[in-house]
N, C-alpha and C. Protein backbone atom coordinates (compact mmCIF):
# COMPACT_ATOMS: atom_id res chain seq x y z
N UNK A 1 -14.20 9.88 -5.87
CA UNK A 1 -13.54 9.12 -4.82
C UNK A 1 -13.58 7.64 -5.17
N UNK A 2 -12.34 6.85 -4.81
CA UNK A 2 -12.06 5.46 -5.11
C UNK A 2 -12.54 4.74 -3.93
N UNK A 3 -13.58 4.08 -4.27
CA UNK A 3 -14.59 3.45 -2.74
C UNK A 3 -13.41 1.86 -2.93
N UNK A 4 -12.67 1.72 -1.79
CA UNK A 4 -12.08 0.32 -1.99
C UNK A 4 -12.30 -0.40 -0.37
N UNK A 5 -13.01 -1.26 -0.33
CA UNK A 5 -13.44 -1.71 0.92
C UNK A 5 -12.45 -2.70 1.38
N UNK A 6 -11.80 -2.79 0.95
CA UNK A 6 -10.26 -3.78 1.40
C UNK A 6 -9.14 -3.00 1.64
N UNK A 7 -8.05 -3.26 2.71
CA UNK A 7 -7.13 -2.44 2.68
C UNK A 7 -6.12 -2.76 1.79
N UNK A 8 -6.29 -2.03 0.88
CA UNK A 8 -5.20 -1.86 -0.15
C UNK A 8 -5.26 -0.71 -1.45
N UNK A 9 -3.78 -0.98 -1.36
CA UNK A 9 -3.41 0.44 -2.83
C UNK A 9 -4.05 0.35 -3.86
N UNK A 10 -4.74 1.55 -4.45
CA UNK A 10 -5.21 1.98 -5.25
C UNK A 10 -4.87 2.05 -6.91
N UNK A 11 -3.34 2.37 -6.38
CA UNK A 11 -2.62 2.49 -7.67
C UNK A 11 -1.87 1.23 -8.14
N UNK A 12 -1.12 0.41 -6.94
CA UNK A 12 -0.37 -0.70 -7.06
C UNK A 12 -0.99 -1.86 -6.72
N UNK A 13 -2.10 -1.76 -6.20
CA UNK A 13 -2.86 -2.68 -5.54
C UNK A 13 -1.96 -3.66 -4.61
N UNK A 14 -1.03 -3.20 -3.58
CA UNK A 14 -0.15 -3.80 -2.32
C UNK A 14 -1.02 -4.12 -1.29
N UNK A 15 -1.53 -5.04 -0.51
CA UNK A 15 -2.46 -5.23 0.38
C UNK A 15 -2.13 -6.19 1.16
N UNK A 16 -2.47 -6.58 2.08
CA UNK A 16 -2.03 -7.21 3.61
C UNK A 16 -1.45 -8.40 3.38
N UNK A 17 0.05 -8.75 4.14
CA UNK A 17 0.05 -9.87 4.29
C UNK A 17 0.50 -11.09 5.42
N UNK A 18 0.16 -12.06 5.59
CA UNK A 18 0.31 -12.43 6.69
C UNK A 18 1.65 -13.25 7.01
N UNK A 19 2.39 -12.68 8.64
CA UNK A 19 3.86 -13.20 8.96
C UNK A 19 3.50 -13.93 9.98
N UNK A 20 4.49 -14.27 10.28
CA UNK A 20 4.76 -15.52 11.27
C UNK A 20 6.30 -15.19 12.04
N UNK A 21 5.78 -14.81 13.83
CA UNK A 21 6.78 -14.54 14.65
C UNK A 21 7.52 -15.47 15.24
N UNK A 22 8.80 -16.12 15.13
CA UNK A 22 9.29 -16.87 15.19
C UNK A 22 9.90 -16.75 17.14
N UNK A 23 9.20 -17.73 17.52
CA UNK A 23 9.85 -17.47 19.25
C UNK A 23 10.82 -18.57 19.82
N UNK A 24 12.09 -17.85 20.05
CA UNK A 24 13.15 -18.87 20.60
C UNK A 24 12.61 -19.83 21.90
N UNK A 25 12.89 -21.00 21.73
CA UNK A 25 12.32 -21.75 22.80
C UNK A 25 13.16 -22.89 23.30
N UNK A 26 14.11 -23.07 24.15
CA UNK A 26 15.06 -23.63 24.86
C UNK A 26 16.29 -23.81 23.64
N UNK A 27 16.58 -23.08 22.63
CA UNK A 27 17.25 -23.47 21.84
C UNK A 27 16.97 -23.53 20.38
N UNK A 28 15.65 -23.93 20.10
CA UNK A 28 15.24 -24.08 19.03
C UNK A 28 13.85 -23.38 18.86
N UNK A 29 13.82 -23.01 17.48
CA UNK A 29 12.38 -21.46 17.14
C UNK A 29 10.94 -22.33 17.09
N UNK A 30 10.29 -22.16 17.72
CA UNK A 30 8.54 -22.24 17.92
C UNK A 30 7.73 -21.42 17.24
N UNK A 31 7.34 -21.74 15.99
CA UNK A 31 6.49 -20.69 15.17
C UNK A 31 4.91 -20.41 15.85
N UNK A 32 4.85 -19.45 16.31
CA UNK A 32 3.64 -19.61 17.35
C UNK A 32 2.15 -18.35 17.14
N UNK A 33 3.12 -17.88 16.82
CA UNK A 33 1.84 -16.22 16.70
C UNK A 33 2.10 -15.96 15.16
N UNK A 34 0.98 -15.69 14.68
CA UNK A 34 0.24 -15.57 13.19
C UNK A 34 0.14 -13.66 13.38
N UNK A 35 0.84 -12.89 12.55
CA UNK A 35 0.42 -11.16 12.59
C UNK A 35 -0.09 -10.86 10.76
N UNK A 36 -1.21 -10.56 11.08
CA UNK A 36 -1.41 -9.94 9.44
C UNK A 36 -0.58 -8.27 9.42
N UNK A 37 0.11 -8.13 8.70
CA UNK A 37 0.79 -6.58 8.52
C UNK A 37 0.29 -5.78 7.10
N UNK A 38 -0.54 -4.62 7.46
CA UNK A 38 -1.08 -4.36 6.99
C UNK A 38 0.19 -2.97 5.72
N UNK A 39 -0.11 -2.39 4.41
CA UNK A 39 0.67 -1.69 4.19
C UNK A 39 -0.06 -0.46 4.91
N UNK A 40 1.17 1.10 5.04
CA UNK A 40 0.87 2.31 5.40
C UNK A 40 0.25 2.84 3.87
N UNK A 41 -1.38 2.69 4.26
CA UNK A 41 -1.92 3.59 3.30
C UNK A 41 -2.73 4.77 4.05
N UNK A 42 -2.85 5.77 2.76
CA UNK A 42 -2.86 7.20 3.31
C UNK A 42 -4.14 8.08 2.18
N UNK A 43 -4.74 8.37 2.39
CA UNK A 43 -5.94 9.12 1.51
C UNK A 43 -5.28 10.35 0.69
N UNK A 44 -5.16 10.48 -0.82
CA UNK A 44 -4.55 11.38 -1.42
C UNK A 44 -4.91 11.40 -2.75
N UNK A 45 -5.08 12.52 -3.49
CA UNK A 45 -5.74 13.49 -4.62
C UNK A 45 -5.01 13.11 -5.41
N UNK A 46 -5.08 12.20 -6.34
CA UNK A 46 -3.86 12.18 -7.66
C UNK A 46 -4.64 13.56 -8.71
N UNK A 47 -2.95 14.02 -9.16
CA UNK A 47 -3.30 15.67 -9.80
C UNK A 47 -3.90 14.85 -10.98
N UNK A 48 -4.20 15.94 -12.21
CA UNK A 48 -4.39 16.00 -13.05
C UNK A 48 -3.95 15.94 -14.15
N UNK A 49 -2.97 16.58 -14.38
CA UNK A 49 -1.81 16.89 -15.31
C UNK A 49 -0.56 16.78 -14.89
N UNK A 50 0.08 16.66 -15.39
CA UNK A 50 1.79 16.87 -15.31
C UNK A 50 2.73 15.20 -14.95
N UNK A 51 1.52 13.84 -15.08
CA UNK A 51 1.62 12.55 -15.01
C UNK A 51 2.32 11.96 -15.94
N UNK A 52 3.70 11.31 -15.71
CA UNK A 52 4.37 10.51 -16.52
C UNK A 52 4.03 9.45 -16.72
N UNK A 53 3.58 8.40 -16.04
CA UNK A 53 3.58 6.96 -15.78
C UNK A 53 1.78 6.69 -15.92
N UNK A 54 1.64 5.71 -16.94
CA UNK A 54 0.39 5.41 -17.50
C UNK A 54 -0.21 4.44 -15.94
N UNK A 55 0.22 4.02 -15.16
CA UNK A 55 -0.72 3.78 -13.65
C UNK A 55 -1.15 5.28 -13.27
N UNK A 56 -0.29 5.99 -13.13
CA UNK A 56 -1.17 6.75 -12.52
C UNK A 56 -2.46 8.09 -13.15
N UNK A 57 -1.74 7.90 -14.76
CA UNK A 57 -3.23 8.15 -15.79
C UNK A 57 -4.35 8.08 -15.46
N UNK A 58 -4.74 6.76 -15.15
CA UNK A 58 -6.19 6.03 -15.16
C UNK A 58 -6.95 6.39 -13.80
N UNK A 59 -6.12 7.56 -13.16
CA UNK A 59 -7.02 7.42 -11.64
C UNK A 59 -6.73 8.95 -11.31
N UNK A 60 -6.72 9.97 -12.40
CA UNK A 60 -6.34 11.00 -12.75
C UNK A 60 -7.26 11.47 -11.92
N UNK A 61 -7.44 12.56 -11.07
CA UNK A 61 -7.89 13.67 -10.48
C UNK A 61 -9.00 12.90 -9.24
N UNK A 62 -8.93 11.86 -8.90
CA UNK A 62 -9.42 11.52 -8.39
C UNK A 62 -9.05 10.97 -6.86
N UNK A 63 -10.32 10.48 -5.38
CA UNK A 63 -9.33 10.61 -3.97
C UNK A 63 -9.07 9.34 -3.91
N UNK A 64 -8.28 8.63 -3.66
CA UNK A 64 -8.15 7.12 -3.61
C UNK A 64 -7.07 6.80 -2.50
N UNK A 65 -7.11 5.50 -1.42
CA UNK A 65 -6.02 5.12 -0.62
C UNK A 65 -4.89 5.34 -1.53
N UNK A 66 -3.94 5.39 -1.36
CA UNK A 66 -2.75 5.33 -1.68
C UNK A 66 -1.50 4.72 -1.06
N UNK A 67 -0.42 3.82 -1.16
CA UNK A 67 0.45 3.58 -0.38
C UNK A 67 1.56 4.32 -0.13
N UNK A 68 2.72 4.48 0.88
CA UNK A 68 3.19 5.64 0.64
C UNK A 68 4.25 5.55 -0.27
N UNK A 69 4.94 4.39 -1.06
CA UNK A 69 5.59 3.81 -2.00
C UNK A 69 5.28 4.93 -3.35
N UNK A 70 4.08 4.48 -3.65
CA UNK A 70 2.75 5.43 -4.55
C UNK A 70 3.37 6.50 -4.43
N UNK A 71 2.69 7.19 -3.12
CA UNK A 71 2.86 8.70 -2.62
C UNK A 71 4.07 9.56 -3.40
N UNK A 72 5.23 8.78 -2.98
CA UNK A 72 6.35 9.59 -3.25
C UNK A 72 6.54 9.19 -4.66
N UNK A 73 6.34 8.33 -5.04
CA UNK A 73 6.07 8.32 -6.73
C UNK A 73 5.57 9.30 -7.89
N UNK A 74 4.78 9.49 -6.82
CA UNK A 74 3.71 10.42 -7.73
C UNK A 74 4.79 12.19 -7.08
N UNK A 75 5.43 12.34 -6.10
CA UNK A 75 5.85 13.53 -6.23
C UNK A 75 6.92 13.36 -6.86
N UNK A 76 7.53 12.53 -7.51
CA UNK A 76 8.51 12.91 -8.51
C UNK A 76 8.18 13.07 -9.91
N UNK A 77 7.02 12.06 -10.11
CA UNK A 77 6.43 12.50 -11.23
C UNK A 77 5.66 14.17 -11.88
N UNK A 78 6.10 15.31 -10.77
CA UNK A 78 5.19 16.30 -10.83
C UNK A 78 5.88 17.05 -11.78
């Protein structure tokens, strides 16, 4: 198992970043509220064999976050 104490991808390493909600205010935008947006990561088994792409080699059979970008990456690679 891939112990990663930060939220972020395993394979791509994609991890949080912070936006800025822009609020209309008599006419003109008031940048006012700060949101960190985190990516959708998801806990998943990269196989063993049958891997095209040398990222996902190196983390061969093992459980690691994953993003779901990743995810579907890796099922075309099967």
């Amino acid at each position: 198992m891939i112990q990663t104490m930060t939220k972020q991808c395993a394979i791509c390493g994609k991890g949080s970043m912070l936006t800025w909600k822009l609020k209309k205010l008599r006419g003109k935008y008031n940048p006012t509220v700060k949101k960190r947006k985190y990516p959708n990561l998801q806990w998943v088994i990269i196989p063993k064999e049958g891997l095209k792409k040398e990222k996902f080699k190196k983390l061969s059979g093992k459980r690691g976050l994953a993003c779901t970008k990743c995810i579907k990456a890796l099922a075309k690679c099967k």
